[in-house]
Protein backbone atom coordinates (compact mmCIF):
# COMPACT_ATOMS: atom_id res chain seq x y z
CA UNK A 1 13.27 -44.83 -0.42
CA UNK A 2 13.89 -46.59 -3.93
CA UNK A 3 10.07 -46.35 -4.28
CA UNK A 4 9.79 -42.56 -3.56
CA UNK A 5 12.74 -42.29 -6.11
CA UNK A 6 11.01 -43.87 -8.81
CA UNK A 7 8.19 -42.01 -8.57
CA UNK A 8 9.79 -38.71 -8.95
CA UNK A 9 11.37 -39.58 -11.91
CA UNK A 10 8.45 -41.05 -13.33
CA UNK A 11 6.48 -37.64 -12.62
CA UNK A 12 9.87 -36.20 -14.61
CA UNK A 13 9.14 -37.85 -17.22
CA UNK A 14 5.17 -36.74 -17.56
CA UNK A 15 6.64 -32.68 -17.43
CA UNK A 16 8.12 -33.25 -21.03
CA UNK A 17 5.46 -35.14 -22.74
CA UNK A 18 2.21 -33.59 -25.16
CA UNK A 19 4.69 -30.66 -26.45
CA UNK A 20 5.22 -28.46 -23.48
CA UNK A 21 8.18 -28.67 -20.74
CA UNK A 22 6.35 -28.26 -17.15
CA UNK A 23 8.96 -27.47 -14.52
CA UNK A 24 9.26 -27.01 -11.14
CA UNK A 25 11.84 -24.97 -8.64
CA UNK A 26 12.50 -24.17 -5.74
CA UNK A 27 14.44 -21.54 -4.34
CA UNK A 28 16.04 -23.70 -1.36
CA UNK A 29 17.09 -27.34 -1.18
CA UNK A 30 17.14 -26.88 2.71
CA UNK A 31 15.33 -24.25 5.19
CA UNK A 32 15.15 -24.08 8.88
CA UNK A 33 11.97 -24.19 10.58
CA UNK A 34 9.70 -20.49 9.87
CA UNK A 35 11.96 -19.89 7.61
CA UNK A 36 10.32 -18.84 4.03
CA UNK A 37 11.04 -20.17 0.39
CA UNK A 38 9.65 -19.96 -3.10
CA UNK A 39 8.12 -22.44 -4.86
CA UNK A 40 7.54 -21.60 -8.97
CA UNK A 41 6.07 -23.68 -11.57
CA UNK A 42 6.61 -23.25 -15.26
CA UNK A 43 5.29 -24.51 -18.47
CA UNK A 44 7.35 -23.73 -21.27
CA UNK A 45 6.36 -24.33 -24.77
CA UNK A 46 7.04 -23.81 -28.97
CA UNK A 47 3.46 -23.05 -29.47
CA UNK A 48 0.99 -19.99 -27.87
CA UNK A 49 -0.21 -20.70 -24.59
CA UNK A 50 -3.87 -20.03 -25.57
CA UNK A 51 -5.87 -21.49 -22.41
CA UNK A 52 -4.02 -22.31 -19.09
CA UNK A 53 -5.81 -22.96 -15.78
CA UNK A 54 -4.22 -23.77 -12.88
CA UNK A 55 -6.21 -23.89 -9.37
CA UNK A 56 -4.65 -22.40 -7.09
CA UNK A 57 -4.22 -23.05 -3.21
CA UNK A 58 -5.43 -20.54 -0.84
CA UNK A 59 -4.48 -21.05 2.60
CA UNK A 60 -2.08 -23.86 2.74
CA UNK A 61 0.11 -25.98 0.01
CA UNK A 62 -0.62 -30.25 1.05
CA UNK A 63 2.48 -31.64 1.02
CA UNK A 64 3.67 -35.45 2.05
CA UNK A 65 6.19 -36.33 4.93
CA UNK A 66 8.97 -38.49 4.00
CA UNK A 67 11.29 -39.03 6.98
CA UNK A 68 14.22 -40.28 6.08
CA UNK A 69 14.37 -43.93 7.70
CA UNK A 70 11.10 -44.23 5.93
CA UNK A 71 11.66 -47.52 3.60
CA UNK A 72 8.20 -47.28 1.61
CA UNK A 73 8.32 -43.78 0.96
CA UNK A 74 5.89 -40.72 1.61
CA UNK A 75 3.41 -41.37 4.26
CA UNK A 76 2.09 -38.61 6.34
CA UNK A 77 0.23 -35.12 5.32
CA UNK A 78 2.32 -31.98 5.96
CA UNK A 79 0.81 -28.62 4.92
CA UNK A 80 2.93 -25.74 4.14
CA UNK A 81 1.77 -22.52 5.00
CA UNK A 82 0.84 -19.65 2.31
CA UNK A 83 2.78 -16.75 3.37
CA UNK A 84 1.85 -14.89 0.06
CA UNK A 85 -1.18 -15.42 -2.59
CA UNK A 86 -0.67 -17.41 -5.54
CA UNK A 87 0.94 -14.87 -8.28
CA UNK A 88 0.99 -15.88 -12.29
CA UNK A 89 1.99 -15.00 -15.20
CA UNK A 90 2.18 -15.04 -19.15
CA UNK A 91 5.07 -14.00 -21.33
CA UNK A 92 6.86 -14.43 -24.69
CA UNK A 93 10.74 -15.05 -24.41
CA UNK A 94 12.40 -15.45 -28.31
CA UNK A 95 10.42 -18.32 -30.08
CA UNK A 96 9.31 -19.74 -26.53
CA UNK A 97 5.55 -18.80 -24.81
CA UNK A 98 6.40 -19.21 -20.70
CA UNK A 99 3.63 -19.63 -18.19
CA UNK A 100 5.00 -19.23 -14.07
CA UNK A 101 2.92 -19.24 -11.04
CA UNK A 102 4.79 -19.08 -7.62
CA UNK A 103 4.06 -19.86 -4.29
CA UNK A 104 6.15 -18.51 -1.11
CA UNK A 105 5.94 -21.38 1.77
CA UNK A 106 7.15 -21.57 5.29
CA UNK A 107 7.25 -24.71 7.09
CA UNK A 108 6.62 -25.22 10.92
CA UNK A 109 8.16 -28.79 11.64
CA UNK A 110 11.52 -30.14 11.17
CA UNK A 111 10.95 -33.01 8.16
CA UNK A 112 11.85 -34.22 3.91
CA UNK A 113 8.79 -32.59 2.52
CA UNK A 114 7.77 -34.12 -0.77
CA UNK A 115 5.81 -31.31 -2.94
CA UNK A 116 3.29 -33.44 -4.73
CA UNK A 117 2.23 -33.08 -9.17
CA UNK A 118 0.42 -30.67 -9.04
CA UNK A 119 -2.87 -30.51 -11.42
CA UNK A 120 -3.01 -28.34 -14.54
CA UNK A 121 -5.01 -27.61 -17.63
CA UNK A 122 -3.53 -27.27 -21.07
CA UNK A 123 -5.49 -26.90 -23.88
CA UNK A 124 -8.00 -28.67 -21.74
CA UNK A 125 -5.81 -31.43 -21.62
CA UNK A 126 -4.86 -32.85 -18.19
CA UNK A 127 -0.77 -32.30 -17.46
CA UNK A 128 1.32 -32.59 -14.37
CA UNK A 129 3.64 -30.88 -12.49
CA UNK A 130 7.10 -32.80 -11.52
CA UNK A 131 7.13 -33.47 -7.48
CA UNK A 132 9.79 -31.44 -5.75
CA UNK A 133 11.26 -32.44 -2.37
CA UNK A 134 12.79 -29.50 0.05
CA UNK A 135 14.40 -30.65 3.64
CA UNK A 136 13.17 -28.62 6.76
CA UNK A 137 15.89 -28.34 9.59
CA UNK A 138 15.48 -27.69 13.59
CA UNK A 139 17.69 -24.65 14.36
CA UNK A 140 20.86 -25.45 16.00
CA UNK A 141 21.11 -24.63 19.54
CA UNK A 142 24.16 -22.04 20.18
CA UNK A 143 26.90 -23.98 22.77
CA UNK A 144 28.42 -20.63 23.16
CA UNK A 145 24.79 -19.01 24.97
CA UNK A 146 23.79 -20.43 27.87
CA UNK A 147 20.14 -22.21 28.74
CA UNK A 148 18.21 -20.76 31.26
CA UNK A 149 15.54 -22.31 34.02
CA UNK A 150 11.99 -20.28 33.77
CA UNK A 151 11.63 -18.44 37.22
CA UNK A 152 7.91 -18.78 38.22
CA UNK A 153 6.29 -16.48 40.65
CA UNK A 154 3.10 -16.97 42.61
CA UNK A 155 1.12 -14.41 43.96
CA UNK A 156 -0.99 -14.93 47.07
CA UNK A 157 -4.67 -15.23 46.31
CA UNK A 158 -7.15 -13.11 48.63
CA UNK A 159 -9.64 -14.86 50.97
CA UNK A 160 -12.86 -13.42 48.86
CA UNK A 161 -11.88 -11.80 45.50
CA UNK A 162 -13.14 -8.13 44.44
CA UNK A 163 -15.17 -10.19 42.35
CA UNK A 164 -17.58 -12.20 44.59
CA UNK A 165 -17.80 -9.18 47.07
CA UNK A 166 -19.07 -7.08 44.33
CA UNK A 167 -22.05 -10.41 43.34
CA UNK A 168 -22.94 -9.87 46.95
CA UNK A 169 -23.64 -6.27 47.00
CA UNK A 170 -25.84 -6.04 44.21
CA UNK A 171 -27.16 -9.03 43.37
CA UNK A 172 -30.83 -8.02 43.25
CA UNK A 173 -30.30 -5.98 40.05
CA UNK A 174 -28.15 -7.85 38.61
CA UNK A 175 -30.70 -10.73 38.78
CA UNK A 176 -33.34 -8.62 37.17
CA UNK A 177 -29.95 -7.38 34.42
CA UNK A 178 -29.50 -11.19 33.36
CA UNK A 179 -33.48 -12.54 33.24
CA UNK A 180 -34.21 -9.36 31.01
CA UNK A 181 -31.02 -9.96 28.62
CA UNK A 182 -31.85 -13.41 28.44
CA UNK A 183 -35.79 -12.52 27.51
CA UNK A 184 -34.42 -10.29 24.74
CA UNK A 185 -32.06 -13.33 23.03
CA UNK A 186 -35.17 -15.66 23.13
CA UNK A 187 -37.41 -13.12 21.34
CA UNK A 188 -34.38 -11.89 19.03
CA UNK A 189 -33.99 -15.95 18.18
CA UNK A 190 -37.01 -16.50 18.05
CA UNK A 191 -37.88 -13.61 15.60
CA UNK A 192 -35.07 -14.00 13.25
CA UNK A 193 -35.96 -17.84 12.94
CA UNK A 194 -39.12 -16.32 11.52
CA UNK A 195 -37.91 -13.93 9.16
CA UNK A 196 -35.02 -16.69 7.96
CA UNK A 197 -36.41 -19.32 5.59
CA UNK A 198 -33.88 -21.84 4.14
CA UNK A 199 -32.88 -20.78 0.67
CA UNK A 200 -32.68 -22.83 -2.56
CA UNK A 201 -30.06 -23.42 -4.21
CA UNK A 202 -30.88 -21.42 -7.44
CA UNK A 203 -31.71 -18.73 -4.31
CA UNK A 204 -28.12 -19.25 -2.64
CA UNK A 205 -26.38 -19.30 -6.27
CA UNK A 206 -28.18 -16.06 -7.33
CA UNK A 207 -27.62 -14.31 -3.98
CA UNK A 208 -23.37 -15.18 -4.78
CA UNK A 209 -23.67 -13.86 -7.96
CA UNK A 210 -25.42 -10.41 -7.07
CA UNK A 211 -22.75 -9.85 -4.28
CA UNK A 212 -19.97 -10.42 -6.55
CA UNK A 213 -21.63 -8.04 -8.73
CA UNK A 214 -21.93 -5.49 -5.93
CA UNK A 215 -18.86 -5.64 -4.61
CA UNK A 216 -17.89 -4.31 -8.13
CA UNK A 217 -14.22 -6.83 -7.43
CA UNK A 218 -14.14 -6.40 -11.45
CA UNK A 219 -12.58 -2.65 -10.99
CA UNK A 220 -9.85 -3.51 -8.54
CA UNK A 221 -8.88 -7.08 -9.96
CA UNK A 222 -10.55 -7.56 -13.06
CA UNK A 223 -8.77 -11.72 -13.31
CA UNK A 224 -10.13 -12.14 -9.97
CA UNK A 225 -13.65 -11.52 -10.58
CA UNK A 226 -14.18 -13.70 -13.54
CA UNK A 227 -12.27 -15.99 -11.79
CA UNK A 228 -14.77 -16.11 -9.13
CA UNK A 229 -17.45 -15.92 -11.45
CA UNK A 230 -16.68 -18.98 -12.75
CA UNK A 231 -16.32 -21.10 -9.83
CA UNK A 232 -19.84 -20.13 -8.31
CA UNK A 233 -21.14 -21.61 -11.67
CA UNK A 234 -19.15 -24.93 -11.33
CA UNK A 235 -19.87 -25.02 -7.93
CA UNK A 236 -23.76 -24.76 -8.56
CA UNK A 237 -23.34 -27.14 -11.31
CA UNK A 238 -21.53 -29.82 -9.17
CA UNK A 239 -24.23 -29.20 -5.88
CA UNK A 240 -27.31 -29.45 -8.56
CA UNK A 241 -25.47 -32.57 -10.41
CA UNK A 242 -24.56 -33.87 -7.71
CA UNK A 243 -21.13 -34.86 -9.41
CA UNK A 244 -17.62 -33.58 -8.99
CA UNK A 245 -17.09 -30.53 -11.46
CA UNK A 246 -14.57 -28.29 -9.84
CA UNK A 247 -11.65 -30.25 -11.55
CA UNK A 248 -13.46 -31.17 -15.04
CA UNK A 249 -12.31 -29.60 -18.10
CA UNK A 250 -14.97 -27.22 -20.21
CA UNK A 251 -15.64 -29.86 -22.55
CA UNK A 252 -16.47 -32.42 -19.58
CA UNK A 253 -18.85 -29.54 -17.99
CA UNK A 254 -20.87 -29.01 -21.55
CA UNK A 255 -21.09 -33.35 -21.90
CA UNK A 256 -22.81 -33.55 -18.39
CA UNK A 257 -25.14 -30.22 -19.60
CA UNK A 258 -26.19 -32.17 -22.52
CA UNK A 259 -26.40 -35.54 -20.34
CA UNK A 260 -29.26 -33.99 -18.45
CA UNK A 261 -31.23 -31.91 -21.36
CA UNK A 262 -30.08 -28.77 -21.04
CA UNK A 263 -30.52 -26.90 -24.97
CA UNK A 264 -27.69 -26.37 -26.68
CA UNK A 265 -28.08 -22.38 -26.40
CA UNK A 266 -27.30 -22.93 -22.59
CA UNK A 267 -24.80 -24.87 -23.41
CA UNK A 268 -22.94 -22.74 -25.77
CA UNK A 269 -23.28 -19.62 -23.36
CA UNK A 270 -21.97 -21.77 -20.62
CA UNK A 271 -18.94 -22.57 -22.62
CA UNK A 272 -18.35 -18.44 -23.46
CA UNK A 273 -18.64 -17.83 -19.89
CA UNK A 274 -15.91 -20.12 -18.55
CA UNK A 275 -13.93 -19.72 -21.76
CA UNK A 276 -13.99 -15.88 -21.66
CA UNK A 277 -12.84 -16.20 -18.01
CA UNK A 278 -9.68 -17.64 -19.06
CA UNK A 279 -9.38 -15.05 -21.79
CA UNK A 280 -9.17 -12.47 -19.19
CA UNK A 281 -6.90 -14.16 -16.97
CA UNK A 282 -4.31 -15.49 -19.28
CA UNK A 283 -4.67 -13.36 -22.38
CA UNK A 284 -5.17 -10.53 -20.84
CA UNK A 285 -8.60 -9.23 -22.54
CA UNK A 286 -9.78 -6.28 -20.97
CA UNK A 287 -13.45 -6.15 -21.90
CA UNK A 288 -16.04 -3.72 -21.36
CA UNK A 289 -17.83 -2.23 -18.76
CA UNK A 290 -21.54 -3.65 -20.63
CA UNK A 291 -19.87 -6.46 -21.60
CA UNK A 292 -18.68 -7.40 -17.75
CA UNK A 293 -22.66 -6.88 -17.13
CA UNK A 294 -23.93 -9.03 -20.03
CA UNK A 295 -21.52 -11.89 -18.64
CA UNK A 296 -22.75 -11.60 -15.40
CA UNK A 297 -26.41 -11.74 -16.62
CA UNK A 298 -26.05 -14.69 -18.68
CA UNK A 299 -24.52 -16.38 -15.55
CA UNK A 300 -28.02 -15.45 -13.66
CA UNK A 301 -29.79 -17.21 -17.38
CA UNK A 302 -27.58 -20.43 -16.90
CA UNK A 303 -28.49 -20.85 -13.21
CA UNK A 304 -32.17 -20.28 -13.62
CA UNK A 305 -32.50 -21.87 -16.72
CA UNK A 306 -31.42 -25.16 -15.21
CA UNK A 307 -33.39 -24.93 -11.93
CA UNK A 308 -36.35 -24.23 -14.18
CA UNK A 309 -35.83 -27.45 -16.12
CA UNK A 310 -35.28 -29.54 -12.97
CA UNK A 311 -38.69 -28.52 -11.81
CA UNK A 312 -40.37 -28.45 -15.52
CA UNK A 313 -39.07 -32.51 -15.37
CA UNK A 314 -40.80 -32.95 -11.77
């Protein structure tokens, strides 16, 4: 438990360092089981909060178990359900520049749930989060209700069920039914394994990026799409690379570009596209419908662009 302790405060001490206050908060100390709570993190700082990014968990929050007779601290994994998406936001409050992003979490099992640093990007500078700890109860049984047995009933089974009487009866067409469905699956299987070819990665990346593009996501949630623009590219990058990108910094992404040849013209539009993405999230640029076009196009340039020097270097 003195271990566990020290680490917190040590993770405390990170939140105030490089000129910005990250916090964290939660709504509850102490929740019963299904019972929902907010998590919120913060960074507060002097200066303009020009370039934030934070990735965000989708389905569930990974938290640690720490049981309380537990002498060497946080052991086990225990994820917390996402009742609600991931929600941010930028604002200005007197002379300070406030970033918060919350979470709302419900746990399922009775437990001291540590809440891990979380990862984010300042600056593209590497900060974390403080850990947070939040203690999940069993509901209290009520003395003053009383505990039931379950009744069980069993209902007599026929001799021969509906079922079998009805195989019986017409089993001659239903034996002709079943060897003509299953001649149609073979030739529907055996046809679509023609028409399917495996696609290439450039193939699988461009196909991503023309459905994003036709789904038209940048009219409902214009944050969203550029957002998702952005990850197909790292994700292409890290699958062609063959290196983890998804939690490298811009500046990391351009120094493997230039590690494996790629001009500096790709380079430099690489960099606008995942800069401009967190212009629209966290400065809230609203560009142009063109200009939404052009950075979708020069997305399709970056992706062929490298799969065209991979093959030129075969």
């Amino acid at each position: 438990m003195i271990k566990w302790c020290l680490n917190i405060i040590f993770m405390l001490g990170i939140s105030f360092s490089f000129g910005q206050q990250l916090n964290i908060h939660l709504d509850k100390e102490e929740v019963q089981i299904g019972e929902p709570f907010i998590l919120t993190y913060s960074v507060i700082s002097k200066r303009k909060l020009d370039s934030i990014i934070y990735f965000s968990n989708k389905e569930s929050f990974p938290g640690k178990n720490s049981a309380a007779n537990q002498v060497e601290g946080v052991s086990t994994k225990y994820n917390l359900e996402i009742l609600k998406t991931f929600s941010d936001t930028n604002y200005q409050d007197g002379k300070e520049f406030i970033w918060k992003g919350s979470y709302q979490l419900v746990a399922w099992d009775s437990a001291y749930v540590v809440i891990p640093p979380e990862i984010i990007y300042i600056e593209d500078s590497l900060h974390l989060f403080p850990a947070g700890l939040i203690y999940v109860m069993s509901p209290t049984a009520d003395p003053s209700k009383p505990i039931y047995d379950i009744n069980e009933s069993f209902t007599a089974l026929p001799d021969e069920s509906a079922f079998l009487k009805f195989i019986k009866s017409n089993w001659w067409w239903l034996s002709i039914l079943a060897i003509s469905l299953i001649g149609l699956v073979i030739y529907i299987v055996k046809k679509s394994r023609k028409e399917q070819e495996p696609l290439s990665l450039r193939q699988k990346t461009l196909v991503q990026i023309d459905q994003l593009e036709k789904s038209k996501a940048y009219e409902i949630n214009l944050k969203e799409y550029y957002y998702d623009l952005s990850i197909i590219l790292r994700r292409f990058f890290a699958s062609h690379y063959h290196l983890r990108i998804m939690d490298k910094t811009t500046i990391e992404i351009e120094a493997v570009l230039a590690e494996n040849e790629l001009d500096n013209k790709m380079i430099l539009l690489t960099r606008k596209l995942l800069m401009q993405s967190d212009l629209v999230k966290f400065a809230q640029s609203v560009p142009a419908l063109s200009e939404i076009e052009n950075v979708t196009n020069d997305a399709r340039r970056v992706v062929n662009k490298i799969a065209d020097l991979d093959l030129k270097n075969e």
